[in-house]
Protein backbone atom coordinates (compact mmCIF):
# COMPACT_ATOMS: atom_id res chain seq x y z
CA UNK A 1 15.31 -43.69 35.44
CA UNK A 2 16.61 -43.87 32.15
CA UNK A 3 14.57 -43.17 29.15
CA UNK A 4 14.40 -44.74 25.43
CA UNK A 5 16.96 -43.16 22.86
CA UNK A 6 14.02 -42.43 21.00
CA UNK A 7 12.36 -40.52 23.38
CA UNK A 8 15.51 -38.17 23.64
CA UNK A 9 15.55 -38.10 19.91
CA UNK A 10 11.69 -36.99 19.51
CA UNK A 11 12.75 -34.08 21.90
CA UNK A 12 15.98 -32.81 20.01
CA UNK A 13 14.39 -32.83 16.52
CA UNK A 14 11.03 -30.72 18.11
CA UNK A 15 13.27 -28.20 19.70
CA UNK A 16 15.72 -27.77 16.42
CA UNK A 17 12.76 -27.44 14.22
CA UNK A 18 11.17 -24.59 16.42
CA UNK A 19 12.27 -20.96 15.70
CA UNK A 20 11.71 -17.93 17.78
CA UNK A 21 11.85 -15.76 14.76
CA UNK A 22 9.41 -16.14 11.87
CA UNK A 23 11.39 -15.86 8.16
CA UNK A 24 12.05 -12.19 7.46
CA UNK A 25 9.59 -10.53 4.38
CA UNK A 26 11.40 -8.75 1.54
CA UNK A 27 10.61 -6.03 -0.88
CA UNK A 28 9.56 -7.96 -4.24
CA UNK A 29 8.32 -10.93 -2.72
CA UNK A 30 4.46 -11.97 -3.55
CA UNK A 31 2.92 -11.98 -0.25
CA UNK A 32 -1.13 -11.31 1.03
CA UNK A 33 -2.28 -10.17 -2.12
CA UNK A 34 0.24 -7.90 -4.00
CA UNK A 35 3.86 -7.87 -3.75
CA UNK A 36 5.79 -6.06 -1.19
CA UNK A 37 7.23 -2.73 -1.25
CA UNK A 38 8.29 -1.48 1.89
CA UNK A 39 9.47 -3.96 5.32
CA UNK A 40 9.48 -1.75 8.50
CA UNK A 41 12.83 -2.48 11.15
CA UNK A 42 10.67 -5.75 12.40
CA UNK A 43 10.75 -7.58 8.99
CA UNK A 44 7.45 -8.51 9.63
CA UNK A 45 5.81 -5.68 9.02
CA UNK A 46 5.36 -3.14 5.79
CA UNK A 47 3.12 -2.31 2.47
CA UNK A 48 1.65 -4.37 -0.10
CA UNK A 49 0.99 -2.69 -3.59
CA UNK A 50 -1.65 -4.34 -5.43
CA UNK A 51 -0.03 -6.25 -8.23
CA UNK A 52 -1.96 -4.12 -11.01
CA UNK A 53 -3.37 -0.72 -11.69
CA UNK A 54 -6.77 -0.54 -10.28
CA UNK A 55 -7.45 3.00 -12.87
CA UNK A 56 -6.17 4.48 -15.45
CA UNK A 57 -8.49 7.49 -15.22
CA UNK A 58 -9.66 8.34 -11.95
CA UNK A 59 -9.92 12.07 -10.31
CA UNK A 60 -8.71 12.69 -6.81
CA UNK A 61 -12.37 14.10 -6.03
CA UNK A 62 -14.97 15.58 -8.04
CA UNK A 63 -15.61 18.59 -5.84
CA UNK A 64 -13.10 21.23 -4.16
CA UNK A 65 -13.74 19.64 -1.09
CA UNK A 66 -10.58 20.15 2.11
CA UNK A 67 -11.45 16.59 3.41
CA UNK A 68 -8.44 17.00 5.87
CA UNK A 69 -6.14 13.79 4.51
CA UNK A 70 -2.84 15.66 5.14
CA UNK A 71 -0.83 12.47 6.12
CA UNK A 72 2.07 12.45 4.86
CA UNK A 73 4.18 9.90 5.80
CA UNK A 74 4.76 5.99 5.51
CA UNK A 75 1.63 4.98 7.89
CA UNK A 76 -0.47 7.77 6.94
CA UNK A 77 -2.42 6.23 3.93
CA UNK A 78 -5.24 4.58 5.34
CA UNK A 79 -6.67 7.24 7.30
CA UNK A 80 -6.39 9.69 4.69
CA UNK A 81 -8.04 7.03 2.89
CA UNK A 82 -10.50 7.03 5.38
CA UNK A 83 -11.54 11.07 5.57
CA UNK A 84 -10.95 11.27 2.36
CA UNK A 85 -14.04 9.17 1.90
CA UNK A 86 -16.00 10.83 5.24
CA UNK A 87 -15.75 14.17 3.19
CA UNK A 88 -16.89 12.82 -0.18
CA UNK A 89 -18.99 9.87 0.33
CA UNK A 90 -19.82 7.41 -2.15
CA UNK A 91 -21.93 9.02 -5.00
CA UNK A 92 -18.88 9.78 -7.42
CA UNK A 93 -15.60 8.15 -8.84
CA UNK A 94 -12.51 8.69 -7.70
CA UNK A 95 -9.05 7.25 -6.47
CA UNK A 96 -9.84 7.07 -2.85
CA UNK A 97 -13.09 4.94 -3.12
CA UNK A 98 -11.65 2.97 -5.93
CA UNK A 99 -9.05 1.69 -3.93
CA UNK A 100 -11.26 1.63 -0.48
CA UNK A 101 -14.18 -0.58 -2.41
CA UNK A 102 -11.01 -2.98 -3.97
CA UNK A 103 -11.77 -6.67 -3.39
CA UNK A 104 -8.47 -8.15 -4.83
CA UNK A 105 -6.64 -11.75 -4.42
CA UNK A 106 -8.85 -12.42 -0.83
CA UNK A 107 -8.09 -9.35 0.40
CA UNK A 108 -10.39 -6.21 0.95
CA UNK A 109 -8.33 -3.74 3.30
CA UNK A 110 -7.00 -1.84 0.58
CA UNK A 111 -6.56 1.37 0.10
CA UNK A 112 -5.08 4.71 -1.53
CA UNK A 113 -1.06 5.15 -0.55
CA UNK A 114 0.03 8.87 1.55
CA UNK A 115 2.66 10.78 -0.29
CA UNK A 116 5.71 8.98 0.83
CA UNK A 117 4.11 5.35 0.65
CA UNK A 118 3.60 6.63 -3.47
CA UNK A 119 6.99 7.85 -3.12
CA UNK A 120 8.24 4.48 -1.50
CA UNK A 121 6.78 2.55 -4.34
CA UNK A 122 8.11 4.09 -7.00
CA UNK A 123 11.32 3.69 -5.12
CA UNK A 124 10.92 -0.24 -5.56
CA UNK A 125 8.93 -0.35 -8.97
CA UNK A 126 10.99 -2.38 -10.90
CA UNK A 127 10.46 -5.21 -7.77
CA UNK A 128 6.74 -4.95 -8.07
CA UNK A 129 5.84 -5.01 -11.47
CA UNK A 130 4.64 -2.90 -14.41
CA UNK A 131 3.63 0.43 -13.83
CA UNK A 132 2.76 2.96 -16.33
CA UNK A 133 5.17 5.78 -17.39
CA UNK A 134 2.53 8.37 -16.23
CA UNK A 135 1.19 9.74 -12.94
CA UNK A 136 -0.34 8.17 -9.92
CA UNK A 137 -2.39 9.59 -7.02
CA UNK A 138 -1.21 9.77 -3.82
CA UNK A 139 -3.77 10.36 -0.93
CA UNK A 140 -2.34 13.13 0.87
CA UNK A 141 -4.32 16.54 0.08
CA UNK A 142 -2.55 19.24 -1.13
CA UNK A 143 -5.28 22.01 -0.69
CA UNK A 144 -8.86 22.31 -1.62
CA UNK A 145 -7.72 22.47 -5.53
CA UNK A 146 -4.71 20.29 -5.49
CA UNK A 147 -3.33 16.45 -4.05
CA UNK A 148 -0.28 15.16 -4.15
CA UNK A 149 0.76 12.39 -7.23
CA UNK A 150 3.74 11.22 -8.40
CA UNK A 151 5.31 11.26 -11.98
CA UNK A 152 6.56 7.20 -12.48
CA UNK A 153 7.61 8.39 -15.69
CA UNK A 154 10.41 10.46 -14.70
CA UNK A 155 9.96 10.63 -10.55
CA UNK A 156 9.06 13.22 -8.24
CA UNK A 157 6.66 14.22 -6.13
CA UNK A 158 4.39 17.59 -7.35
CA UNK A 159 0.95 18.33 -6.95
CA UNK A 160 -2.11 18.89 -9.21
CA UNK A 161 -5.33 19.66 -9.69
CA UNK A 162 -7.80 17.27 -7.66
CA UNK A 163 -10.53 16.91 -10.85
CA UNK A 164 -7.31 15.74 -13.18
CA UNK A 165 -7.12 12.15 -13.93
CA UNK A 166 -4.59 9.75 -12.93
CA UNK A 167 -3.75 6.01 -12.61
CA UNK A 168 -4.76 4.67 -9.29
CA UNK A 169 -2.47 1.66 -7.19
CA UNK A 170 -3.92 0.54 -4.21
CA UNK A 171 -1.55 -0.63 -1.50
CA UNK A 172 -2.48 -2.53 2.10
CA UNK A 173 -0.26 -2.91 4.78
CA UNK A 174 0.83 -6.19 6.93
């Protein structure tokens, strides 16, 4: 039986317009919130930093506190996140909770980046945005008297006293 041209014409066009493979994300594109910093093997999947500082002045804790948020690595920031705030609750201040209680462009998963996400990000700063010459907290604990930060004034990773004050950049992954 022989069909209408336009039947077999409907059909071509629907299966050219279909793709099996979403657009790939890229580092320094606006996307869910923030901008992107870090796309995973998959292209669909990474870190967000938030487009701003979310502190200027906030203290990794206010008590000497082990809290167990060792994490290091790329993956690792939401759970130290997460103990971070099981040890210390919500009666102070500080980098952890400011990032965990951020409600920011329709998105509230946010929260404080592990050592290497920080690291990560400061790779890619001049794709995100402005960021202050200074330091920023990173969530992975150090000890009971220090945490990790990193200088994005000069770069590097060190650690410091967890009652200093740094700037704060919550991230969120996708």
């Amino acid at each position: 039986m022989n069909q209408p041209k336009w039947i077999s014409i409907i059909i071509i066009s629907i299966c050219f317009s279909c793709s099996p493979n979403p657009p790939a994300i890229v580092v320094g594109q606006n996307y869910q919130g923030g901008v992107v910093f870090y796309v995973d093997g998959s292209g669909q999947h990474g870190l967000i930093a938030a487009p701003v500082d979310q502190a200027v002045d906030d203290s990794w804790s206010e008590s000497w506190l082990v809290t167990g948020a060792t994490g290091v690595d790329i993956g690792t920031g939401q759970s130290n996140t997460t103990a971070i705030i099981a040890a210390h609750g919500d009666s102070d201040s500080y980098a952890a909770k400011t990032c965990n209680d951020l409600e920011l462009n329709g998105y509230s998963d946010w929260y404080l980046p592990s050592k290497e996400e920080l690291s990560m990000m400061y790779a890619n700063a001049d794709l995100i945005g402005v960021f202050a010459a200074t330091y920023y907290w990173s969530s992975t604990e150090y000890d009971n008297d220090d945490a990790w930060y990193e200088n994005f004034g000069g770069g590097g990773p060190t650690i410091w006293n967890k009652y200093g004050s740094n700037h704060v950049r919550a991230i969120r992954s996708f």
